[in-house]
N, C-alpha and C. Protein backbone atom coordinates (compact mmCIF):
# COMPACT_ATOMS: atom_id res chain seq x y z
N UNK A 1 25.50 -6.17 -30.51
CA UNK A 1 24.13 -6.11 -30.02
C UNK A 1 23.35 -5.13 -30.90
N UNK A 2 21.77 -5.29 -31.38
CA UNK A 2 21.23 -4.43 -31.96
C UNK A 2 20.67 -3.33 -31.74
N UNK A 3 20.87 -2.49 -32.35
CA UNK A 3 20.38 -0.92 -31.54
C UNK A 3 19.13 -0.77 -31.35
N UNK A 4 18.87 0.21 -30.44
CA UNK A 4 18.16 0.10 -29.38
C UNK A 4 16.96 0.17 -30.19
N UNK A 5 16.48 1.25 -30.97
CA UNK A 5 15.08 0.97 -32.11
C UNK A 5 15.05 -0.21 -33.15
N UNK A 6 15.94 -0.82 -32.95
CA UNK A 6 16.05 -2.50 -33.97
C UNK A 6 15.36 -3.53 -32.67
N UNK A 7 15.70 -3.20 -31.28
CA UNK A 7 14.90 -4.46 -30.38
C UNK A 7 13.98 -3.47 -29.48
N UNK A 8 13.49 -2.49 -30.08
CA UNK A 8 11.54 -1.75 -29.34
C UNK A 8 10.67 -2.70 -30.86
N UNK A 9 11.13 -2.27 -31.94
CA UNK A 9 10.71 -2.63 -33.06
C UNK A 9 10.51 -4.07 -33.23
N UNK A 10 11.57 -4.82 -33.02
CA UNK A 10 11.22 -6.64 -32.88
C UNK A 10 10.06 -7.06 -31.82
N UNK A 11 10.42 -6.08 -30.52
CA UNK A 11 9.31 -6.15 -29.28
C UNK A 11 8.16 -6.38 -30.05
N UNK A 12 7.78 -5.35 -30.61
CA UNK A 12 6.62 -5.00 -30.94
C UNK A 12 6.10 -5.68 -31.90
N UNK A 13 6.99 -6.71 -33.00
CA UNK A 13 6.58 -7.07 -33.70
C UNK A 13 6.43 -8.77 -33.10
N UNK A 14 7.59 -8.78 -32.55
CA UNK A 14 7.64 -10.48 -32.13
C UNK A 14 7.42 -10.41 -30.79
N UNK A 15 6.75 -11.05 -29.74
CA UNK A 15 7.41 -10.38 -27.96
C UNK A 15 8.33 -11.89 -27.59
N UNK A 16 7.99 -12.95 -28.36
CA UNK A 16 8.50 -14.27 -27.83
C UNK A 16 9.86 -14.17 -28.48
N UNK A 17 10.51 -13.90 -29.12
CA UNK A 17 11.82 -13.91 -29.63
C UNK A 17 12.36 -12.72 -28.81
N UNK A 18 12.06 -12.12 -28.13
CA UNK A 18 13.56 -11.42 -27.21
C UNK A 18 14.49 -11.79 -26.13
N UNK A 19 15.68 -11.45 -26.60
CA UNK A 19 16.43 -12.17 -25.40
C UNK A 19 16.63 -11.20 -24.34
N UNK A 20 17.01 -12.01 -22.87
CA UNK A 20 16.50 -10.51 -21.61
C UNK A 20 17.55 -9.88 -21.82
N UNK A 21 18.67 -9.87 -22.18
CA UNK A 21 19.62 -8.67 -21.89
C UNK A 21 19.34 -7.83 -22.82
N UNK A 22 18.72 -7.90 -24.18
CA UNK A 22 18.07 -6.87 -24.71
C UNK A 22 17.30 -5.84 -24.56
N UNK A 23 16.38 -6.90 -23.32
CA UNK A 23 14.86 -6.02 -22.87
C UNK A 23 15.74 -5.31 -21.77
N UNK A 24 16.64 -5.84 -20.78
CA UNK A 24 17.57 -4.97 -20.43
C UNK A 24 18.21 -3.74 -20.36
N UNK A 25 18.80 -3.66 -21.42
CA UNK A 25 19.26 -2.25 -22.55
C UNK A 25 18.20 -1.25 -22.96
N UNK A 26 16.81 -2.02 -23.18
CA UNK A 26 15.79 -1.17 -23.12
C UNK A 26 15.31 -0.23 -21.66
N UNK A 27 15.18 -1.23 -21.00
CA UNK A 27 14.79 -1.01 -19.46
C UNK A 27 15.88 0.36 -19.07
N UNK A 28 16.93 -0.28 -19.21
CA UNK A 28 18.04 1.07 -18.52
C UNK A 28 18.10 2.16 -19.16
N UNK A 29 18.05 2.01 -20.54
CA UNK A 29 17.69 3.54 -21.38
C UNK A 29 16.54 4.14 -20.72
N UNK A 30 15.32 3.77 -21.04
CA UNK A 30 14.01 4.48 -20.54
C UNK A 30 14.09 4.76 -18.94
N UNK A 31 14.15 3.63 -18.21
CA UNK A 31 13.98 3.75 -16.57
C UNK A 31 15.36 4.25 -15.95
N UNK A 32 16.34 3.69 -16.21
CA UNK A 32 17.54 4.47 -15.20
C UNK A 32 18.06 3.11 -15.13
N UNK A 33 19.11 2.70 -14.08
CA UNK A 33 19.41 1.39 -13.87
C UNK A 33 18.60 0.54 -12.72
N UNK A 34 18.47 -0.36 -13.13
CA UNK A 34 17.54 -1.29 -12.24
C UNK A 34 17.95 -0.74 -10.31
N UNK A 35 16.65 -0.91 -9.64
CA UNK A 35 17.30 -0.42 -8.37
C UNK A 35 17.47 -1.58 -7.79
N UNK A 36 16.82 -2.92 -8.26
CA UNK A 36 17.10 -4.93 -7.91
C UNK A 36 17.68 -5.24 -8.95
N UNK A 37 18.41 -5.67 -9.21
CA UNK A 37 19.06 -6.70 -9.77
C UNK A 37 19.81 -7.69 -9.28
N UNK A 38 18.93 -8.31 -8.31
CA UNK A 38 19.51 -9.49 -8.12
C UNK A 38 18.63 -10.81 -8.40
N UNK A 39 19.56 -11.89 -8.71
CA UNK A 39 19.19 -13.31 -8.91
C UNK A 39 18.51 -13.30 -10.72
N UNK A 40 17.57 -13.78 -10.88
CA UNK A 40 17.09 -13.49 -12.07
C UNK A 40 16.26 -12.48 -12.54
N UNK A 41 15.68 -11.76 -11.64
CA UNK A 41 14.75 -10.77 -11.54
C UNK A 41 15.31 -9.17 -11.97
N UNK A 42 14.88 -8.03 -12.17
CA UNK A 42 15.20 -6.70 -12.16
C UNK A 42 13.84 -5.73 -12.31
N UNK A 43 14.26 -4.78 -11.46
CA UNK A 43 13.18 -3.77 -11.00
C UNK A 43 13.56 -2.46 -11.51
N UNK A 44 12.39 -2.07 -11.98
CA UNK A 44 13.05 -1.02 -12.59
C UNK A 44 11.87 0.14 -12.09
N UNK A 45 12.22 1.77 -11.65
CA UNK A 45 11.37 2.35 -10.93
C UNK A 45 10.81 3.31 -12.47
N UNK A 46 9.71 3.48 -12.51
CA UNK A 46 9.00 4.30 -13.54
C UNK A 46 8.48 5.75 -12.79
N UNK A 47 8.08 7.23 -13.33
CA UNK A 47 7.81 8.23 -12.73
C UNK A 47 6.53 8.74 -12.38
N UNK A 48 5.63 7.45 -12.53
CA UNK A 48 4.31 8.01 -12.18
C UNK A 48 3.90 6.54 -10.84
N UNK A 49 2.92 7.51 -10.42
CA UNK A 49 2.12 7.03 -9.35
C UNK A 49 1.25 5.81 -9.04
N UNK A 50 1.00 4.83 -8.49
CA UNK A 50 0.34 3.81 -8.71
C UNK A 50 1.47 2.96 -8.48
N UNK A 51 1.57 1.73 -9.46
CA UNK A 51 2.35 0.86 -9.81
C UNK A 51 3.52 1.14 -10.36
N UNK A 52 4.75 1.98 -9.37
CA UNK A 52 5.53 2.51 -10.04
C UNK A 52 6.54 1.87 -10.24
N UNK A 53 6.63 0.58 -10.80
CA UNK A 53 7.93 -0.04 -11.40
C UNK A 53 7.48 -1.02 -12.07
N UNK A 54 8.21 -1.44 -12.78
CA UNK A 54 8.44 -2.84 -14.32
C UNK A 54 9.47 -3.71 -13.30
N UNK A 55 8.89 -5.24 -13.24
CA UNK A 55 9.73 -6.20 -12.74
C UNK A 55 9.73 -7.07 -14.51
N UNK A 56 11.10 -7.23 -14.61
CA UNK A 56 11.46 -8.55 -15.69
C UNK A 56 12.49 -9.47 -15.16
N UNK A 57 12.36 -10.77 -15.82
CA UNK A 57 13.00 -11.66 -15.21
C UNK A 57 13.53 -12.44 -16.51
N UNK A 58 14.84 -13.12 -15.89
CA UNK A 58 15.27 -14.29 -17.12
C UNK A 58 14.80 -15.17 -16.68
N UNK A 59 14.61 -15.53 -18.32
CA UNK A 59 13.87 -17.32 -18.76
C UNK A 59 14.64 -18.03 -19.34
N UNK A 60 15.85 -18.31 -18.73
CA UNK A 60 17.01 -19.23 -19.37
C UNK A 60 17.19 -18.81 -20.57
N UNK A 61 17.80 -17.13 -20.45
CA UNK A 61 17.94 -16.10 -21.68
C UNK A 61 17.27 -15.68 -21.87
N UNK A 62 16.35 -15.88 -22.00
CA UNK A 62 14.56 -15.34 -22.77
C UNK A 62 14.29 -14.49 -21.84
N UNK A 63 13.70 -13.43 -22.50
CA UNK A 63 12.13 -12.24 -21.82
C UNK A 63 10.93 -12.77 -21.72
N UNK A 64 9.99 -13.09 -20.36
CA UNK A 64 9.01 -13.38 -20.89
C UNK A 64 8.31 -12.38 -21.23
N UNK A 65 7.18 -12.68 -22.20
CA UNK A 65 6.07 -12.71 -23.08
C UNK A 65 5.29 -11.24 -22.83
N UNK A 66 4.46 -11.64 -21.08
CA UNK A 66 3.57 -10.30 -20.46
C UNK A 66 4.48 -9.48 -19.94
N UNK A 67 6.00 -9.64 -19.39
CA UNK A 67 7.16 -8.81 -18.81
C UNK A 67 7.18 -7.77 -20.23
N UNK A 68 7.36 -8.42 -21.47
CA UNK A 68 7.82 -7.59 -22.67
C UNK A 68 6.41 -6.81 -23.05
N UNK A 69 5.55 -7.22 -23.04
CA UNK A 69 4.37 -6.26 -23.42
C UNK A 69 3.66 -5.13 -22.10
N UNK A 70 4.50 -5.75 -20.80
CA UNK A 70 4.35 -4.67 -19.60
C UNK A 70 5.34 -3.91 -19.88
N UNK A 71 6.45 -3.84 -20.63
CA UNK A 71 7.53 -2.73 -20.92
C UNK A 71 7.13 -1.62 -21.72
N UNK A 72 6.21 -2.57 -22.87
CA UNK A 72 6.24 -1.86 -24.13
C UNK A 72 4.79 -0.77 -23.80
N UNK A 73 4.38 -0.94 -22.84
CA UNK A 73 3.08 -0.51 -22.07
C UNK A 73 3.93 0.88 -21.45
N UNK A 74 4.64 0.53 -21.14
CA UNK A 74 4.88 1.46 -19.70
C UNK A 74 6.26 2.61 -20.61
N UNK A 75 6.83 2.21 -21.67
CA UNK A 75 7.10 3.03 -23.00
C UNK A 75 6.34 3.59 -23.86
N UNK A 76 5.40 3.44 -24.15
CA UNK A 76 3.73 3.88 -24.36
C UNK A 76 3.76 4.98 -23.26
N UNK A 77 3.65 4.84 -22.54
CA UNK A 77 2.87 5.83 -21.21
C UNK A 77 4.16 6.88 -21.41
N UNK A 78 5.46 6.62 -20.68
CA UNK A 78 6.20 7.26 -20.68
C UNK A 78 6.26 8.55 -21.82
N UNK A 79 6.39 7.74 -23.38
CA UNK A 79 6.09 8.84 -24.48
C UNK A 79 5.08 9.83 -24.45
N UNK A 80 3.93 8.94 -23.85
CA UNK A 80 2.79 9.93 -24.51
C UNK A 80 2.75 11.17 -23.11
N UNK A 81 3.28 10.69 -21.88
CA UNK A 81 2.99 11.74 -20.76
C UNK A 81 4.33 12.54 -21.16
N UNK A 82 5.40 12.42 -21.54
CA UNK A 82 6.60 13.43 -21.58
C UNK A 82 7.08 13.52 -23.15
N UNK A 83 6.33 13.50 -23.86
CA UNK A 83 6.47 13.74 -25.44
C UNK A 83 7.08 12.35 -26.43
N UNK A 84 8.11 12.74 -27.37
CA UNK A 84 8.84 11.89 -28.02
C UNK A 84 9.37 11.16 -26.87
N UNK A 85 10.27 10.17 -28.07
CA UNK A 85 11.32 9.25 -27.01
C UNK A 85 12.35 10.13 -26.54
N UNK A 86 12.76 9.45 -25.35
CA UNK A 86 13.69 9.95 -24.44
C UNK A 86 15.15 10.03 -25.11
């Protein structure tokens, strides 16, 4: 599997070519482990107020599209409120 700045970097460059267990590996690094994971879905809790979690789901393997650019959003936020990457 490719390391973890080889699939933020594809994110960002491609969002339709990721596969979910990738965005996965992302999710659990930054957020912790999903607190749902069940069926196709996973929830993942984030540390600020409002809308505090990322839901992604499989697409018969695939990440979708706005799930991967709501990640790459909420990795954005994360950096810029608690510095570098985690």
């Amino acid at each position: 599997m490719p390391k973890l700045s080889d699939i933020i970097e594809s994110m960002r460059n491609n969002s339709s070519g990721v596969r979910f267990a990738e965005l996965c590996k992302v999710c659990d690094y930054y957020f912790g482990p999903a607190r749902q994971a069940s069926g196709s879905h996973r929830v993942y809790k984030t540390p600020w107020i409002g809308d505090p979690r990322v839901n992604i789901q499989n697409d018969r393997g695939n990440a979708k599209v706005y799930q991967i650019k709501q990640v790459l959003r909420a990795i954005d936020r994360l950096e810029n409120e608690h510095g570098a990457e985690k």
